[in-house]
Structures are given as C-alpha cells and as structure tokens.
C-alpha atoms as a PDB file:
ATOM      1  CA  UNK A   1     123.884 116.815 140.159  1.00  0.00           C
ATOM      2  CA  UNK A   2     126.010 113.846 140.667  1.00  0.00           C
ATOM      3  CA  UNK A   3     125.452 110.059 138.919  1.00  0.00           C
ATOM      4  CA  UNK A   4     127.628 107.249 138.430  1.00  0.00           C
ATOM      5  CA  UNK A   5     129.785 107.599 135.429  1.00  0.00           C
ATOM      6  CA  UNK A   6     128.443 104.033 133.926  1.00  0.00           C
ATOM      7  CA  UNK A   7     124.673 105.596 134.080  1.00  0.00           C
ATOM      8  CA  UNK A   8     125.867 108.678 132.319  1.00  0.00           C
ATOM      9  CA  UNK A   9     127.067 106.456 129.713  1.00  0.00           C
ATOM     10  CA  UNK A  10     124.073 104.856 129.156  1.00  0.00           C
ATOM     11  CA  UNK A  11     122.390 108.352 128.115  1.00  0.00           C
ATOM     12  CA  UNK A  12     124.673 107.840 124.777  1.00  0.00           C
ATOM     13  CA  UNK A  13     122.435 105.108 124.259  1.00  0.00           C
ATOM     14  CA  UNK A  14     119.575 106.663 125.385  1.00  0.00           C
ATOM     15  CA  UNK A  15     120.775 109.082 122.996  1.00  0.00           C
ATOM     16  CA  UNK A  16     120.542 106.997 119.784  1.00  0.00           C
ATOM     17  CA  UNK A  17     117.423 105.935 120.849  1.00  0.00           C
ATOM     18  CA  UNK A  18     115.714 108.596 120.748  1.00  0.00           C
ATOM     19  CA  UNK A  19     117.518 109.913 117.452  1.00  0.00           C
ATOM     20  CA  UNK A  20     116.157 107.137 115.837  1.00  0.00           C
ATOM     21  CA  UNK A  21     112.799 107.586 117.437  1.00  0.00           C
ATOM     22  CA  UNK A  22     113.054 111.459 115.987  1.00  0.00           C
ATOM     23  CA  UNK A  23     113.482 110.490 112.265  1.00  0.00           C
ATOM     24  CA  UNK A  24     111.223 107.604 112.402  1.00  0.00           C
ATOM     25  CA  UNK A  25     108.440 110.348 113.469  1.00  0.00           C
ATOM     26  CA  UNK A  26     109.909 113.034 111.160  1.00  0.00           C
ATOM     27  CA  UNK A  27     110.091 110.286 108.436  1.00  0.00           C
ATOM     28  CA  UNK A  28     106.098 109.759 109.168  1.00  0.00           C
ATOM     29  CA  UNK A  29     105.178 113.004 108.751  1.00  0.00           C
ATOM     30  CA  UNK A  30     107.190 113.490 105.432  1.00  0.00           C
ATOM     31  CA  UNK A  31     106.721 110.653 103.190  1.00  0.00           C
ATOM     32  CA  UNK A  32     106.845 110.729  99.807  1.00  0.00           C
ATOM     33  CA  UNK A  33     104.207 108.621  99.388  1.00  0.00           C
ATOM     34  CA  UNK A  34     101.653 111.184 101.142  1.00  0.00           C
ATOM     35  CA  UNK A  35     102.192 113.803  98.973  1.00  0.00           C
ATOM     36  CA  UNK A  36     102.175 111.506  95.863  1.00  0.00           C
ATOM     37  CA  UNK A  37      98.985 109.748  97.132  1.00  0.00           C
ATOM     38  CA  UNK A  38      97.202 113.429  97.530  1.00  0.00           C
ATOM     39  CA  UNK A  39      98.307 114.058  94.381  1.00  0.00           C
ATOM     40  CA  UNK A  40      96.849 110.732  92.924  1.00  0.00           C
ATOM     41  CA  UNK A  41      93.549 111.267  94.526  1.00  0.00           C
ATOM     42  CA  UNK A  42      93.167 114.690  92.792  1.00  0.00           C
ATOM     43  CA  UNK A  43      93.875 113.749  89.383  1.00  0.00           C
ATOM     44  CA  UNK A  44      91.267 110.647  90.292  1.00  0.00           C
ATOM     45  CA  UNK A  45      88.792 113.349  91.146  1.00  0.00           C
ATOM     46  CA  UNK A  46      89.590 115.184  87.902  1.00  0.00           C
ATOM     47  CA  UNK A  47      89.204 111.800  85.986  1.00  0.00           C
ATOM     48  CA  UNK A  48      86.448 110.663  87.661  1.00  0.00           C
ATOM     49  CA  UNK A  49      84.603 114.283  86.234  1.00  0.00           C
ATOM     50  CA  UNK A  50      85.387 113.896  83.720  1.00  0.00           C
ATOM     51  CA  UNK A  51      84.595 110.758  82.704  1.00  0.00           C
ATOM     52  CA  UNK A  52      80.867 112.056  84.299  1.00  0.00           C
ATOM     53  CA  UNK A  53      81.321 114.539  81.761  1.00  0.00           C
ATOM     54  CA  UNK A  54      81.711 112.244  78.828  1.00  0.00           C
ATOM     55  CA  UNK A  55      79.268 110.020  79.748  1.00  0.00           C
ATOM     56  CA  UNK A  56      76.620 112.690  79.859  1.00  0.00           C
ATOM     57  CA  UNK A  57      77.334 113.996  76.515  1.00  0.00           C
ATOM     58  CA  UNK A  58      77.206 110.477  75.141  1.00  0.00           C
ATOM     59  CA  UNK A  59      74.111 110.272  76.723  1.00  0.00           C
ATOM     60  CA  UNK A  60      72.473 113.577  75.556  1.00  0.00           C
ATOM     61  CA  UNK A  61      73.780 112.581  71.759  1.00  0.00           C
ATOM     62  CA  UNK A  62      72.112 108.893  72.363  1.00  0.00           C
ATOM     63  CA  UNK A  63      68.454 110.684  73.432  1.00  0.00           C
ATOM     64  CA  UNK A  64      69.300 112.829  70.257  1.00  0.00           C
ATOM     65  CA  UNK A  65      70.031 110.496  67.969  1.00  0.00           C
ATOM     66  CA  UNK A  66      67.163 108.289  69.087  1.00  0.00           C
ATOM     67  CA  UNK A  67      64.210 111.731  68.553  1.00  0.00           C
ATOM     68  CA  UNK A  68      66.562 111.993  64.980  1.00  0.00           C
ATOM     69  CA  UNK A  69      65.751 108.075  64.425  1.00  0.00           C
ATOM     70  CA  UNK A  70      62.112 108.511  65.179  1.00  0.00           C
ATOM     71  CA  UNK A  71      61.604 111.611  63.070  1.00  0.00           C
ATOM     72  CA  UNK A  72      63.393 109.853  59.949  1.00  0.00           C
ATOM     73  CA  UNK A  73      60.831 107.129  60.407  1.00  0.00           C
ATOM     74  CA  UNK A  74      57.886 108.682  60.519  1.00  0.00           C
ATOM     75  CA  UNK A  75      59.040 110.656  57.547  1.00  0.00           C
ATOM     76  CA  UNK A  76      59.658 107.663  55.890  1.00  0.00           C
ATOM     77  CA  UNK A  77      56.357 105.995  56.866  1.00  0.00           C
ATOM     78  CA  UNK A  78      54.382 109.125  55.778  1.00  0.00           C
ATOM     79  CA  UNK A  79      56.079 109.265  52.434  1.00  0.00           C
ATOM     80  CA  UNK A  80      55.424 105.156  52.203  1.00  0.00           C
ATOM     81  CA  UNK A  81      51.443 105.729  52.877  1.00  0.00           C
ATOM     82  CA  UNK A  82      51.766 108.532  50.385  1.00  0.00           C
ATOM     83  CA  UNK A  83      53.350 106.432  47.004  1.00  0.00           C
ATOM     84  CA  UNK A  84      50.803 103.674  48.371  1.00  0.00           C
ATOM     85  CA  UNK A  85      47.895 106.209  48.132  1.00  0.00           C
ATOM     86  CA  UNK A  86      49.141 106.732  44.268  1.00  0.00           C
ATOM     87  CA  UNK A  87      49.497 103.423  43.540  1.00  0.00           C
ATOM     88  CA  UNK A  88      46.048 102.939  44.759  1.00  0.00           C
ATOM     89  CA  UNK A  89      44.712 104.309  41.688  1.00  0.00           C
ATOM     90  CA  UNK A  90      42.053 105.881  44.276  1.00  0.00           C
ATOM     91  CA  UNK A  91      43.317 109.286  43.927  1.00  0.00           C
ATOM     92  CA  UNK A  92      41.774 112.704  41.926  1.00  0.00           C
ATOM     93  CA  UNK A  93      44.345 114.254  39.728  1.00  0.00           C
ATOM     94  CA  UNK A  94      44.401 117.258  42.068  1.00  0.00           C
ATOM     95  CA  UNK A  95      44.734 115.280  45.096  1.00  0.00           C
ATOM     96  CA  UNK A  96      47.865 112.986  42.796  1.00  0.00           C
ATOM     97  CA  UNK A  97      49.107 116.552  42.201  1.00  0.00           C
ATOM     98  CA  UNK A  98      49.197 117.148  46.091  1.00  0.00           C
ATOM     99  CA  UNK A  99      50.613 113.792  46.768  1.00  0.00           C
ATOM    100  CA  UNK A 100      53.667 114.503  44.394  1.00  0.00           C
ATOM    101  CA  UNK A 101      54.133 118.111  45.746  1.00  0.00           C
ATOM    102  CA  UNK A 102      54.269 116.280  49.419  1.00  0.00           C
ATOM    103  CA  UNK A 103      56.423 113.835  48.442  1.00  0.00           C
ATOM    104  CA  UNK A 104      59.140 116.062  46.886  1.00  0.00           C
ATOM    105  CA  UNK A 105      59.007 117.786  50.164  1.00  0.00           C
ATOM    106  CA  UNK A 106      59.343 115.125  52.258  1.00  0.00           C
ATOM    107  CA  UNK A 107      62.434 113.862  50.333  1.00  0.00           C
ATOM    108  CA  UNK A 108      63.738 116.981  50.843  1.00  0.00           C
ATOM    109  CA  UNK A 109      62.799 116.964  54.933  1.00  0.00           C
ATOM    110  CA  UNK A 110      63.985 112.924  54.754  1.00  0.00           C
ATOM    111  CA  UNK A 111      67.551 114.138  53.590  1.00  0.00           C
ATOM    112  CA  UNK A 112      68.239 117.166  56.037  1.00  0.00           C
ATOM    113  CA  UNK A 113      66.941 114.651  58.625  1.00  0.00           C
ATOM    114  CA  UNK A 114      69.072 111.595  57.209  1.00  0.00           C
ATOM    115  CA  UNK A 115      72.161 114.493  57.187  1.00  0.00           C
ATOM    116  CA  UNK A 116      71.576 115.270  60.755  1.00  0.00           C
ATOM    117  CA  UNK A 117      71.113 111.882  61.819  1.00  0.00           C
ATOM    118  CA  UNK A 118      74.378 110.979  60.352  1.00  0.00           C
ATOM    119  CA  UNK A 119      76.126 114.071  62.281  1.00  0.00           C
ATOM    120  CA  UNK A 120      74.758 112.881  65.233  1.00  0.00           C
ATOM    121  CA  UNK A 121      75.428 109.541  65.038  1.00  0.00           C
ATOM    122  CA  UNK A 122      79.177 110.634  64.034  1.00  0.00           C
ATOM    123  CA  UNK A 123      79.630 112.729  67.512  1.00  0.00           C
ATOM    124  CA  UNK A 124      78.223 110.052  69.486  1.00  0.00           C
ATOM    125  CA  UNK A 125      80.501 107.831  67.917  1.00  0.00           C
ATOM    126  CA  UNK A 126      83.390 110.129  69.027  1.00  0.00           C
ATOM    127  CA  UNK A 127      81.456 110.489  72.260  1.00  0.00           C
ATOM    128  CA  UNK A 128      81.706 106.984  72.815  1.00  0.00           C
ATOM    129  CA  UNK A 129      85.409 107.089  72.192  1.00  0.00           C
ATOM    130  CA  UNK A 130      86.021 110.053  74.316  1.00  0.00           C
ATOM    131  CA  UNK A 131      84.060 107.677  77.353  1.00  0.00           C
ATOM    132  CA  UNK A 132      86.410 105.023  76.649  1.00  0.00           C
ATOM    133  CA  UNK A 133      89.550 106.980  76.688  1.00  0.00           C
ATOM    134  CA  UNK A 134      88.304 108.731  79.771  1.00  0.00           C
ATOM    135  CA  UNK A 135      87.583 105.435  81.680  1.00  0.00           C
ATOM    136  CA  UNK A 136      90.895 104.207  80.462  1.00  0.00           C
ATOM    137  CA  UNK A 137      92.573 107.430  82.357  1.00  0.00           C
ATOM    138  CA  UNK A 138      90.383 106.435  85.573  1.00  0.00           C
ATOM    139  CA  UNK A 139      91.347 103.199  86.119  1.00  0.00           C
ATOM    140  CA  UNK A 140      95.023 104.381  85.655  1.00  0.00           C
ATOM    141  CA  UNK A 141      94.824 106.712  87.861  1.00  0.00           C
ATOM    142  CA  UNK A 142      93.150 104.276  90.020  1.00  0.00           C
ATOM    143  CA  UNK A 143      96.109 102.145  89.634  1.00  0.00           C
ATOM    144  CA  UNK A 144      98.483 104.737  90.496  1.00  0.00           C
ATOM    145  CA  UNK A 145      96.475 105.169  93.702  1.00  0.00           C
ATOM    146  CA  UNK A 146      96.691 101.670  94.740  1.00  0.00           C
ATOM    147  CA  UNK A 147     100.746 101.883  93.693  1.00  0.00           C
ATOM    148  CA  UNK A 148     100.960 104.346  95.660  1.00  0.00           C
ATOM    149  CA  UNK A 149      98.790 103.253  98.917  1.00  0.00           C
ATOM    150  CA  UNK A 150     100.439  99.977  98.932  1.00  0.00           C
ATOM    151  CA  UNK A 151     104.039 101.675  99.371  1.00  0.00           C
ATOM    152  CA  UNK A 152     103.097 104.059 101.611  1.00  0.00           C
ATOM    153  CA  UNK A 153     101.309 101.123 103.870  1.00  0.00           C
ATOM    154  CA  UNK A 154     105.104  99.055 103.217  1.00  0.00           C
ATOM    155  CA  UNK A 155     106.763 102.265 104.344  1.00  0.00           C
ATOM    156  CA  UNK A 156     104.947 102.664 107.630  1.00  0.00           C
ATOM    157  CA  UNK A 157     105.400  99.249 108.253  1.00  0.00           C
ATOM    158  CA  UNK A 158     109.297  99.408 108.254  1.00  0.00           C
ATOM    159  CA  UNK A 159     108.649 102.414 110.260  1.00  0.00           C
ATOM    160  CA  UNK A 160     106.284 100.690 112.749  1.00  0.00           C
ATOM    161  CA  UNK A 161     108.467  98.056 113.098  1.00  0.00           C
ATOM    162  CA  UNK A 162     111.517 100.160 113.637  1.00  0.00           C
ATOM    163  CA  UNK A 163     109.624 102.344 116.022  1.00  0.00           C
ATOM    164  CA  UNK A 164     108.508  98.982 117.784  1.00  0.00           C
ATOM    165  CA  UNK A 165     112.044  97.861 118.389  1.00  0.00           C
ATOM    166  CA  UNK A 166     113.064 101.348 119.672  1.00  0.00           C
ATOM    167  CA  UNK A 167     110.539 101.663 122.081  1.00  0.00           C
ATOM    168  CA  UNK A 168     111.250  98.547 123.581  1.00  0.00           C
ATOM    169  CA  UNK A 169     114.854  99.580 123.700  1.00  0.00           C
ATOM    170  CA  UNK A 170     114.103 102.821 125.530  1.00  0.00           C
ATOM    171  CA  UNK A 171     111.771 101.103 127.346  1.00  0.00           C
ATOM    172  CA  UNK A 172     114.355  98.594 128.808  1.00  0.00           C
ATOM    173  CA  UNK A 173     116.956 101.572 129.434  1.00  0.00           C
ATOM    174  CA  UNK A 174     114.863 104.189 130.850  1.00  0.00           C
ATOM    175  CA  UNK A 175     114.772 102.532 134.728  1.00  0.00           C
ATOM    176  CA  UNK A 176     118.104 102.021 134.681  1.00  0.00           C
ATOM    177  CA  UNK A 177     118.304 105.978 134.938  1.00  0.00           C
ATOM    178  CA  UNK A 178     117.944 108.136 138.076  1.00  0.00           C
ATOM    179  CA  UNK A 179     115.050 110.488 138.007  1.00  0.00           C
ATOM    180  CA  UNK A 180     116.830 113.815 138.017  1.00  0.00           C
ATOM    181  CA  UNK A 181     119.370 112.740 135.552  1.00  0.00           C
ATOM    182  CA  UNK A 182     116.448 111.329 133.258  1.00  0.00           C
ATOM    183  CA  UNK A 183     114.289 114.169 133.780  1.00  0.00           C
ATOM    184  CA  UNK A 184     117.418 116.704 132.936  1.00  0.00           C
ATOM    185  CA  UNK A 185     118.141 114.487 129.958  1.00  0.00           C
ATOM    186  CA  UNK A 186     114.746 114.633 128.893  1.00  0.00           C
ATOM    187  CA  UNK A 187     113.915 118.113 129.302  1.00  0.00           C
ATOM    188  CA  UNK A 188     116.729 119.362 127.238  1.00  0.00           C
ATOM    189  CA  UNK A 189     116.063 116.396 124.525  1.00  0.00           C
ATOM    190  CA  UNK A 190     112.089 118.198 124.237  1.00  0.00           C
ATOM    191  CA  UNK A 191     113.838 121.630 124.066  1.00  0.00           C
ATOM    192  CA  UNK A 192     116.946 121.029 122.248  1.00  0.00           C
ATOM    193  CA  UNK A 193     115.949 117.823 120.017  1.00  0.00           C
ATOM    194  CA  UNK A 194     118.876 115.645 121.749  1.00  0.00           C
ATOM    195  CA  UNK A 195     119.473 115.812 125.204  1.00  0.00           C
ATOM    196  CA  UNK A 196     122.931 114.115 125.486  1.00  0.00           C
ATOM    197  CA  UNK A 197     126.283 114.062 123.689  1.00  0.00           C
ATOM    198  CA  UNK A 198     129.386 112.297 124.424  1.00  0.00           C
ATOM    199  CA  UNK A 199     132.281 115.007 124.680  1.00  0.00           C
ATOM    200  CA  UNK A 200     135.125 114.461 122.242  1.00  0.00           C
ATOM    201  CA  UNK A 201     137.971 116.225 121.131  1.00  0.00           C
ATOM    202  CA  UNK A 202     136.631 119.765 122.653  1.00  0.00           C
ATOM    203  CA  UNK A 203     133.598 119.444 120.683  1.00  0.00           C
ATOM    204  CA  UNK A 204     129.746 118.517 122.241  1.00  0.00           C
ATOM    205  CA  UNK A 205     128.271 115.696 120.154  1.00  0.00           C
ATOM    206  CA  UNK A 206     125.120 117.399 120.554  1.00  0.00           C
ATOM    207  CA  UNK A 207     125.302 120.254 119.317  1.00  0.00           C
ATOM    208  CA  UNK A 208     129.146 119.704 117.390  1.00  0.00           C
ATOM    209  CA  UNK A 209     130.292 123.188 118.975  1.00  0.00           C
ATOM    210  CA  UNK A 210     133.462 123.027 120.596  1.00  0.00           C
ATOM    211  CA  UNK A 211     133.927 124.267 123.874  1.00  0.00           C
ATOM    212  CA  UNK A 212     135.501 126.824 125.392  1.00  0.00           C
ATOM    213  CA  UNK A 213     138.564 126.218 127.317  1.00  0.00           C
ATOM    214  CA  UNK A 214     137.166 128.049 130.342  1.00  0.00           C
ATOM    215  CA  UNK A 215     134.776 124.968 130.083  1.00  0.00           C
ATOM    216  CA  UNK A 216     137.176 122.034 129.162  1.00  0.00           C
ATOM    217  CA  UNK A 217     139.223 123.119 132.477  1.00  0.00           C
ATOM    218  CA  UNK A 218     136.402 122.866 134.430  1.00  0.00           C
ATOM    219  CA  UNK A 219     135.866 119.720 133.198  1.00  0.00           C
ATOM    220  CA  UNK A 220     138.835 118.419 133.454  1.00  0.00           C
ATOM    221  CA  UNK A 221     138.806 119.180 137.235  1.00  0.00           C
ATOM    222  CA  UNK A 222     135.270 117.615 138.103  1.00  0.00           C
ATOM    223  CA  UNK A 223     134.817 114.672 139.614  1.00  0.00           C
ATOM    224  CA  UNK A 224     133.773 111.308 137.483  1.00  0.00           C
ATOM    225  CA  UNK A 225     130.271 111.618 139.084  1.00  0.00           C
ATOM    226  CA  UNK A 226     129.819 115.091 138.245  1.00  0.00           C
ATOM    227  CA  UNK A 227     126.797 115.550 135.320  1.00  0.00           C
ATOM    228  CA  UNK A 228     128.119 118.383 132.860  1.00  0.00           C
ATOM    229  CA  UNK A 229     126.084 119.858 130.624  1.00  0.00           C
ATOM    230  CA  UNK A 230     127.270 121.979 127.510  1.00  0.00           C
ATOM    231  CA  UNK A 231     126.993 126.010 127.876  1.00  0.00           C
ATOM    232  CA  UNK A 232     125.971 126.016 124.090  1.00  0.00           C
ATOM    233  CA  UNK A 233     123.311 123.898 124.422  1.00  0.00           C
ATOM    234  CA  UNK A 234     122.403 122.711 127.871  1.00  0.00           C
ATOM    235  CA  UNK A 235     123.135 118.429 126.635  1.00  0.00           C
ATOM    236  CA  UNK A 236     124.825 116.485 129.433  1.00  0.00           C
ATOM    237  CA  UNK A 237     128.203 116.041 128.272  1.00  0.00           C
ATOM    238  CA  UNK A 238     129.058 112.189 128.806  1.00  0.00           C
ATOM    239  CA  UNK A 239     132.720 112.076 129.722  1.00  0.00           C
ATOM    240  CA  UNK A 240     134.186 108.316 128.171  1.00  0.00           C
ATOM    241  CA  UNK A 241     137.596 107.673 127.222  1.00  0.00           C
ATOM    242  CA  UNK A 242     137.608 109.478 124.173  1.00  0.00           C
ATOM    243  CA  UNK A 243     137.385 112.657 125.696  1.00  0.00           C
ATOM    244  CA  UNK A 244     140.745 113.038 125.478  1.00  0.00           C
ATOM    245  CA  UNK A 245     140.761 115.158 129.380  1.00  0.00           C
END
C-alpha cells in the first residue's frame, strides 16, 4: 500500500485522537465515583432498614405503653369507686372488710402496673432516641449520596466535553485519509488498541519494541510513499524526521 507521506503523518494525529478517545471511555467505565455511589446506596438501604426497624419498635412500645396507661387507670378508677363506697357509710362490715381486702390488692396490682409502665415508658424513651439517631445516619448517608452523584455528574461532564472536542477532531481528520490506509489504521487500532506509531530511534511508538535491523533496512530502502507497518504489532510505522533512517 502506498500514500503520501504528509497523510501518513496525519495518522500521528489520528493517533492521539483516538488515545484520548480510549481513556476518556476507559475513564467512564472506571470512575471512582461509581463504585463510591454503589457503595453509598447500600449503606442508604441498610439505614433506611433500619431506621424501619426503629420506628417499629417505637411503635410497638407506644401501643404498649398506651394498654399499660389504660390498665393503670382503670385500676386507679376501681380503687377510687372503692374508698368512695367506704366513705359512703353505705357499706356492711363484711362487705367494708371486702372493700379493704380489694383495695390492698389493687395497690399491690397498681404498683407492678405503675413499675411496668415506667419500664416501658423508659425503652420507648430510648426507642425514640434510637429513631432519632437512626434518621440522623439516613440523611447522612443521603448526603453522601448526593456528594457523591453530583461529582460523578461533574466528572462525566469534563469527560463529555472532552469526548465532544475529540470527536469533532477525528471527525475533521478522518476524510482527509484514503480508505485503505484508514481502514488498515483502523483495523489494527480495534485489534491492537492503537493503530499507528511514529518510528523513532529503532523503536515503534506503538507498541515501544524496537525493531529488528532486518526491518530498519528495509525501511530504510522503501520509498517515502511506502505504508510500513511494525512486525511486532502490525501499527503503520509513520516515517518523520525523527526517525533517524
């Protein structure tokens, strides 16, 4: 394959291009940001149950402490009728005797009740702290999600916009090229990852393996419009004058 010498230089461009192009994609796929931001969303999931967690034990203590609240009062309203009945003066001795014998047993049922109740309304208490602190952990973690969104969204927008320009550069270079040249350019590129190199001091700036000097003779005698491509890893070799032939 033969092409104008100027043309072949232009690959080296070409050639940046695409590099460019390469670690924009590769730097895409492998932000930091993605892995943080799945990481994020996890521990937002984990927050999230268990601040669902939390509030349902709060909950389940408040319905408890609320059936502990009504059983102190009617307790207390029984025992209430009861001293009114003896202060009535309406009541038999036997039935005063009864009255008294209820009463010490309601005290007794009042303060295991009264007990309880204050357990209960001790653990809903730290329920209602444990709610706050795990609400507290959500919206952090909420936070850190939004952090971490927003600089991922900033990253692919440097990366969009770098992408943008290259594409337009490649774009504007790409008819400049003859078919066959582009097409063995681009062929290698999809195989290799680059697809030209400009040959200096012996070495391919592909691949950076020097050649062979089998293959530097050769070079040496083909023509300027000859298209040379490295035996180590089939780039065109673009021949400027820091060749050094």
């Amino acid at each position: 394959m033969k092409a104008d010498p100027s043309l072949q230089r232009e690959l080296l461009d070409l050639a940046e291009v695409d590099a460019e192009l390469a670690r924009v994609a590769h730097r895409r796929r492998n932000l930091p940001e993605l892995s943080e931001i799945e990481a994020v969303e996890k521990t937002l999931r984990d927050k999230r149950d268990a601040l669902v967690t939390a509030q349902t034990s709060a909950s389940d203590l408040e319905r408890e402490v609320t059936r502990q609240e009504r059983e102190v009062d009617s307790v207390r309203a029984r025992v209430d009728r009861d001293r009114k009945l003896m202060e009535s003066g309406s009541a038999g001795a036997k039935q005063l005797t009864e009255l008294e014998h209820e009463l010490e047993t309601l005290a007794r049922r009042q303060q295991v009740l009264e007990d309880d109740q204050l357990e209960l309304m001790e653990r809903r208490e730290a329920a209602d702290i444990e709610v706050q602190r795990a609400a507290a952990e959500v919206d952090k973690a909420e936070q850190d999600l939004e952090d971490a969104v927003s600089r991922r969204d900033e990253a692919l927008a440097d990366l969009n916009a770098t992408q943008s320009r290259r594409d337009a550069d490649r774009a504007a270079l790409v008819p400049k090229l003859p078919e066959a040249l582009l097409k063995t350019y681009d062929r290698v590129r999809e195989q290799r990852g680059t697809g030209a190199g400009l040959l200096r001091s012996r070495q391919c700036g592909a691949c950076k393996l020097e050649l062979d000097r089998s293959q530097l003779s050769d070079i040496k005698n083909a023509a300027a419009d000859d298209v040379i491509t490295c035996e180590n890893c089939g780039a065109i070799l673009v021949r400027t004058g820091e060749s050094g032939l």
